[in-house]
C-alpha atoms as a PDB file:
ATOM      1  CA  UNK A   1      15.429  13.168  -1.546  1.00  0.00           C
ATOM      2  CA  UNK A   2      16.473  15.433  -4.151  1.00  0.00           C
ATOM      3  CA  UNK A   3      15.414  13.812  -7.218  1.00  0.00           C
ATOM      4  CA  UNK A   4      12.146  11.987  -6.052  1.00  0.00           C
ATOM      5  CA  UNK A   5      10.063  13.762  -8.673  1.00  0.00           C
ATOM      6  CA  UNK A   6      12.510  11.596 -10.756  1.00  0.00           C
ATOM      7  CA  UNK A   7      11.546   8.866  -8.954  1.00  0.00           C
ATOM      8  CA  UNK A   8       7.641   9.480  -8.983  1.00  0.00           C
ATOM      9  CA  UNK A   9       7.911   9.931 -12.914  1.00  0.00           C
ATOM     10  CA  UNK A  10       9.574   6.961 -13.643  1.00  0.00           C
ATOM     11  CA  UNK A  11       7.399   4.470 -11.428  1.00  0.00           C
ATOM     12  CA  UNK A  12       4.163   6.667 -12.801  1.00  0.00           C
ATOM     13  CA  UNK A  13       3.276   3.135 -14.762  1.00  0.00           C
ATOM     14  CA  UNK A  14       3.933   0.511 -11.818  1.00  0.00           C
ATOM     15  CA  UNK A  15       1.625   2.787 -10.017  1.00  0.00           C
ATOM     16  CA  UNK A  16      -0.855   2.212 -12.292  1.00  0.00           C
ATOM     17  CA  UNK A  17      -0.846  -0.881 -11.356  1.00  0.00           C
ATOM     18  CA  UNK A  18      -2.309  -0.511  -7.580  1.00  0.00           C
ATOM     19  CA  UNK A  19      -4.587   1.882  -9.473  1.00  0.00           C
ATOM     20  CA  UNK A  20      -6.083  -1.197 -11.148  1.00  0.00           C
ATOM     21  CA  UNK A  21      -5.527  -3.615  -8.260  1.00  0.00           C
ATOM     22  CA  UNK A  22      -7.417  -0.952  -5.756  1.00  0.00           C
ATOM     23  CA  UNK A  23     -10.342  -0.423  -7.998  1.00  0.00           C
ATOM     24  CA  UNK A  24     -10.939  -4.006  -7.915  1.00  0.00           C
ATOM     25  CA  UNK A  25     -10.555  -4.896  -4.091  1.00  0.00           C
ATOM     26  CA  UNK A  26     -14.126  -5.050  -2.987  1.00  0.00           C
ATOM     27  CA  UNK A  27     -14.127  -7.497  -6.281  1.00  0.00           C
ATOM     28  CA  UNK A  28     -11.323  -9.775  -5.277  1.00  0.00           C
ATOM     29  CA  UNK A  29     -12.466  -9.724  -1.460  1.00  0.00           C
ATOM     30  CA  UNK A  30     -15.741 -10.991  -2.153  1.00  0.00           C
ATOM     31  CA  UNK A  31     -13.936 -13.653  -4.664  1.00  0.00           C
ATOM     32  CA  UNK A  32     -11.651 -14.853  -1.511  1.00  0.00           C
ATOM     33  CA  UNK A  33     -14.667 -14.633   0.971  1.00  0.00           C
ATOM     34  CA  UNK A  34     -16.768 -16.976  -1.568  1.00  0.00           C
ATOM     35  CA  UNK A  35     -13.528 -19.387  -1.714  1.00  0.00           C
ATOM     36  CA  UNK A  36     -12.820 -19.410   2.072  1.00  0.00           C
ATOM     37  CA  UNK A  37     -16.319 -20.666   2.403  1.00  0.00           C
ATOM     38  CA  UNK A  38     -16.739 -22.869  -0.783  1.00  0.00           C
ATOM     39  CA  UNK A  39     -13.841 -24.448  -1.358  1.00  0.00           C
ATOM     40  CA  UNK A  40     -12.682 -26.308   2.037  1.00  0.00           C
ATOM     41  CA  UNK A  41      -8.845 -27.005   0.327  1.00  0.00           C
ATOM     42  CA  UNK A  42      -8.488 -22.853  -0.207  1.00  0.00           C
ATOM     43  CA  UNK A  43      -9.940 -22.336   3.233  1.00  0.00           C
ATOM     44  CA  UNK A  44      -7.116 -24.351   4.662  1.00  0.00           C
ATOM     45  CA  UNK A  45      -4.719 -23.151   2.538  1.00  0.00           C
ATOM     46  CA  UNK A  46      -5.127 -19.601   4.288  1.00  0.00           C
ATOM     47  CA  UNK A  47      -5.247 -20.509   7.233  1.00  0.00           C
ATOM     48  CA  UNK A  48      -2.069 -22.391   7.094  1.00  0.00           C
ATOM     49  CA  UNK A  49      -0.213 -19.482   5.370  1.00  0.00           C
ATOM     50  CA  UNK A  50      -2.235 -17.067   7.813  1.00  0.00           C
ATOM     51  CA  UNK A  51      -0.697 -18.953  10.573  1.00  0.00           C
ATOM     52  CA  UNK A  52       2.885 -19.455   9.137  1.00  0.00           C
ATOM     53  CA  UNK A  53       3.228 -15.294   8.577  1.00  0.00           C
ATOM     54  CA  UNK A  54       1.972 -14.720  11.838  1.00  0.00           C
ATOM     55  CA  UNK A  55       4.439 -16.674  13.716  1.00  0.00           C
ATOM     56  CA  UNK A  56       7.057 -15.129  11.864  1.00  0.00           C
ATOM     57  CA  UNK A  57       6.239 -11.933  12.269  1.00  0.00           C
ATOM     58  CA  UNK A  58       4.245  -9.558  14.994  1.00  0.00           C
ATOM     59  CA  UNK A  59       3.069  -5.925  14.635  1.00  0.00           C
ATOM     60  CA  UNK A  60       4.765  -3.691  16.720  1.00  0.00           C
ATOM     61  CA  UNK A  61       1.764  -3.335  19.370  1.00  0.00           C
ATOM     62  CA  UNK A  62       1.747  -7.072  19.022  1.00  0.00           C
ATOM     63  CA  UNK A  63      -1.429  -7.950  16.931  1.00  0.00           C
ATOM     64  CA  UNK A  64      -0.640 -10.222  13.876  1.00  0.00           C
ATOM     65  CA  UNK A  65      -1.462  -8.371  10.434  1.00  0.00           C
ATOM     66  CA  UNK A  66      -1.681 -11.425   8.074  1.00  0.00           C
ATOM     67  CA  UNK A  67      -5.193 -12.049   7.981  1.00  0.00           C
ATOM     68  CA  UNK A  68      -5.243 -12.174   4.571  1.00  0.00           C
ATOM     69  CA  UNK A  69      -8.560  -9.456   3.741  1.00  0.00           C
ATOM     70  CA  UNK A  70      -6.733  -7.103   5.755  1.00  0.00           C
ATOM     71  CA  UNK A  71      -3.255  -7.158   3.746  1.00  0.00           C
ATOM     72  CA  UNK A  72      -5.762  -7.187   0.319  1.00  0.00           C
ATOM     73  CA  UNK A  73      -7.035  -3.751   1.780  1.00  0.00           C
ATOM     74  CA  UNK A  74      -3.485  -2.663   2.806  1.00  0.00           C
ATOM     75  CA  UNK A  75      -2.995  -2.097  -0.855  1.00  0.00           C
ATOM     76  CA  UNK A  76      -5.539   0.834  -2.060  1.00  0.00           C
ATOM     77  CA  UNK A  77      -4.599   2.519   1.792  1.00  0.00           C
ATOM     78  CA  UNK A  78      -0.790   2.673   1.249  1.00  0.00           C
ATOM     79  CA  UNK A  79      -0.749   4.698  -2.184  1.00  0.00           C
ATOM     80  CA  UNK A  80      -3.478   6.636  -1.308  1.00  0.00           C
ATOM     81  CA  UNK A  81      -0.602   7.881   1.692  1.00  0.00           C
ATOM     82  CA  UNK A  82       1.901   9.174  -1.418  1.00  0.00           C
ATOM     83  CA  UNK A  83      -0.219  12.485  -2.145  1.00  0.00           C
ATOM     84  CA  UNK A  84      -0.386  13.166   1.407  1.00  0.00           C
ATOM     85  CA  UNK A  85       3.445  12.590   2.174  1.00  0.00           C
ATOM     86  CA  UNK A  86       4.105  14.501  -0.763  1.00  0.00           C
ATOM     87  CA  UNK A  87       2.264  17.309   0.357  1.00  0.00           C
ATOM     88  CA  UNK A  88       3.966  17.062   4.246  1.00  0.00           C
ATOM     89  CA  UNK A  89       7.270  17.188   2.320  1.00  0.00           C
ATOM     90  CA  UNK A  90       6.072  20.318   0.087  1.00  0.00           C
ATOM     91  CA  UNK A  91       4.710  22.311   3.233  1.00  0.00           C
ATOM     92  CA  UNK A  92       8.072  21.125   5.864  1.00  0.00           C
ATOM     93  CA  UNK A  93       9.961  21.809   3.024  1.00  0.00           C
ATOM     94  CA  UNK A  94       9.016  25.432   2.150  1.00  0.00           C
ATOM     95  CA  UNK A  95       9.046  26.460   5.951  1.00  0.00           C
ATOM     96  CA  UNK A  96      12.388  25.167   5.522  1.00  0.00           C
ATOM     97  CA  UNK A  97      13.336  27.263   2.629  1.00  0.00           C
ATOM     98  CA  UNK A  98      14.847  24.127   0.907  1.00  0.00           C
ATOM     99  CA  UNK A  99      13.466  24.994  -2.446  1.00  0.00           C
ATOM    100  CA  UNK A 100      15.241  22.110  -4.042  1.00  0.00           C
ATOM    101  CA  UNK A 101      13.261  19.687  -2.117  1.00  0.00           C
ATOM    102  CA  UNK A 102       9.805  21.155  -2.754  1.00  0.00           C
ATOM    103  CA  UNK A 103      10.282  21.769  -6.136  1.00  0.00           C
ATOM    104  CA  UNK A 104      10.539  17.337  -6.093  1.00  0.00           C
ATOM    105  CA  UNK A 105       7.979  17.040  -4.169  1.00  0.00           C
ATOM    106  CA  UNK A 106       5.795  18.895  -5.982  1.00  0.00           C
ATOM    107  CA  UNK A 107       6.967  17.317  -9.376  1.00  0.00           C
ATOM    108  CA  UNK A 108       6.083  14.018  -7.328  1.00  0.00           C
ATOM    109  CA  UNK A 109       2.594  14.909  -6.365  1.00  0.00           C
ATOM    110  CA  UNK A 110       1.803  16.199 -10.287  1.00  0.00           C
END
């Protein structure tokens, strides 16, 4: 926990990535919905792989999470979590008096 500024610098490109994958969902979702409905082989195709991940793994409340538009979405929602946890980690952190520690987290959230 000590060095993930480190950490945050380092991946700053691969998080680029999601930057450019997220800013593109509503893009690629309405690609997949025209496929689902257009192209019967694709349709199938999900379904089948749908069904597969869902039998081989359950959300802990039980509901399946491998409909495919909702792991898509998944995406954009999970790295817009990072300033947020970064900022939890700052504020615990300086109640704490673990300077260390906030000083990375802030170097993460910059």
């Amino acid at each position: 926990y000590i060095t993930i500024g480190d950490i945050f610098e380092k991946m700053k490109t691969e998080f680029l990535v999601y930057c450019m994958v997220s800013s593109r969902m509503k893009t690629a979702i309405e690609f997949l919905a025209d496929q689902i409905t257009g192209n019967p082989e694709t349709r199938e195709s999900i379904k089948k792989l749908q069904k597969d991940a869902a039998n081989n793994y359950k959300h802990k409340d039980d509901r399946t999470i491998f409909d495919l538009k909702d792991l898509l979405q998944m995406i954009p929602q999970h790295i817009m979590r990072y300033p947020m946890m970064l900022g939890e980690i700052q504020k615990h952190a300086n109640a704490s008096k673990k300077r260390d520690i906030e000083k990375e987290a802030r170097k993460a959230n910059d």
